[in-house]
Protein backbone atom coordinates (compact mmCIF):
# COMPACT_ATOMS: atom_id res chain seq x y z
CA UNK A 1 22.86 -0.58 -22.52
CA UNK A 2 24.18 -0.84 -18.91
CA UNK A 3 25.55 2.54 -16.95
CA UNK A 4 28.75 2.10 -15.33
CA UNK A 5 28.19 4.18 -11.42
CA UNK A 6 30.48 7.58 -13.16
CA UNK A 7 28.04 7.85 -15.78
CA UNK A 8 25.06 7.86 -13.21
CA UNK A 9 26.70 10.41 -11.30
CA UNK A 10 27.37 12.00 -13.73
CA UNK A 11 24.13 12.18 -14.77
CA UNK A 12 22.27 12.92 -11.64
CA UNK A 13 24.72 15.86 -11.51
CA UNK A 14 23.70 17.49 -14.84
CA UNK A 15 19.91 16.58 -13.58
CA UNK A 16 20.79 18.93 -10.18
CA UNK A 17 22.32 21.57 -12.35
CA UNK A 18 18.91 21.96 -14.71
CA UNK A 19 17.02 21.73 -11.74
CA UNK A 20 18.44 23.98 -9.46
CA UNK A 21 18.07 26.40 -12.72
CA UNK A 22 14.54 25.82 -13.71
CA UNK A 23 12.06 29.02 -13.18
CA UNK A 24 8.48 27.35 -12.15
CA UNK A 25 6.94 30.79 -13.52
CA UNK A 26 8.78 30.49 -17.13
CA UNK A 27 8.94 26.51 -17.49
CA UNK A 28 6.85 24.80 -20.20
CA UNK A 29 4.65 21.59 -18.99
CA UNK A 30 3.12 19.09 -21.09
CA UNK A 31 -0.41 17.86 -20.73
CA UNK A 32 0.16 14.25 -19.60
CA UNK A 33 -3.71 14.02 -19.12
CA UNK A 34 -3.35 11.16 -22.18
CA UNK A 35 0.05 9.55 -20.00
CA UNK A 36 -2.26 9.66 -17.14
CA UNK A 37 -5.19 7.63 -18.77
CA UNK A 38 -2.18 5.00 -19.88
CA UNK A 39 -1.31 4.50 -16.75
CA UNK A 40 -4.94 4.21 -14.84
CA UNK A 41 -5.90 2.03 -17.48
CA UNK A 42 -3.00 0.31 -17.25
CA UNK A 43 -3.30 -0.31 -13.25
CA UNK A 44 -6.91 -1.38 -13.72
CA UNK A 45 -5.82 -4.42 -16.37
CA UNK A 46 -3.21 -5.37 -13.65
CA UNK A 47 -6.46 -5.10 -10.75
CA UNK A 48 -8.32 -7.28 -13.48
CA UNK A 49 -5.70 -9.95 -14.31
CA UNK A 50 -5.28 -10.61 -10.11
CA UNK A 51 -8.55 -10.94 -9.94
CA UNK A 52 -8.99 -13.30 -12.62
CA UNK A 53 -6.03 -15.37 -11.19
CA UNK A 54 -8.04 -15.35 -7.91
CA UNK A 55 -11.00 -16.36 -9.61
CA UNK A 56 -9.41 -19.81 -11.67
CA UNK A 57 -7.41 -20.29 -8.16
CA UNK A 58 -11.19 -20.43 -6.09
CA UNK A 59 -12.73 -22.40 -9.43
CA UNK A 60 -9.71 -25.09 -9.35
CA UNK A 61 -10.09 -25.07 -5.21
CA UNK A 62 -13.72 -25.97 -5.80
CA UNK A 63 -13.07 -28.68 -8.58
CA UNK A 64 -14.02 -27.38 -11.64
CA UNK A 65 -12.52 -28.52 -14.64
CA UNK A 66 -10.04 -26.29 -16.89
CA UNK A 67 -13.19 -26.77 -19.62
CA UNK A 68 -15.54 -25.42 -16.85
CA UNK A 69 -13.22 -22.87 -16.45
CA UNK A 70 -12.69 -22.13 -20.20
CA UNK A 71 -16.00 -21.75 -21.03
CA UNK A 72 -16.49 -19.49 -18.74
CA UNK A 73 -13.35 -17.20 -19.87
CA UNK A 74 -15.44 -17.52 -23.46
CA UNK A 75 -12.28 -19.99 -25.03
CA UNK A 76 -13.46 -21.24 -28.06
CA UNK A 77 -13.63 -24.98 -27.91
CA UNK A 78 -10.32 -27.05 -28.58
CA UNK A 79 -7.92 -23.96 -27.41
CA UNK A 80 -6.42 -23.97 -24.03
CA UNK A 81 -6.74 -20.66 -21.75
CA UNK A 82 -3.56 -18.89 -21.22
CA UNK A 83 -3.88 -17.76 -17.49
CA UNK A 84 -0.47 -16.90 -15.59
């Protein structure tokens, strides 16, 4: 669903209204320690798939095959590897 720029401003208004009238002392925060773990663990698979795509980049650069390369990613014979 696309915003039109009024209903954005509109909306960032209502966000500056609860804001400005949220009490720190009285407010109720969630433990995000769970959103937290999502998120690390979701960096670390993004860390891991550039350096995989580093790795097949310095493989190809050195002239080994994609079946070189496949065995090594553990691809079970007769299925290509899906690297972006």
């Amino acid at each position: 669903m696309r915003h039109t720029d009024d209903d954005l401003d509109r909306a960032a208004a209502r966000l500056e209204v609860l804001a400005d009238n949220l009490d720190p002392d009285t407010a109720a925060v969630e433990a995000t320690d769970d959103l937290q773990q999502v998120a690390a663990a979701s960096e670390a698979v993004r860390d891991d798939e550039a350096r995989l795509q580093e790795a097949v980049s310095r493989a190809r650069a050195h002239d080994r095959s994609w079946n070189q390369i496949a065995v090594a990613l553990g691809v079970p014979p007769g299925r290509p590897p899906t690297v972006r």
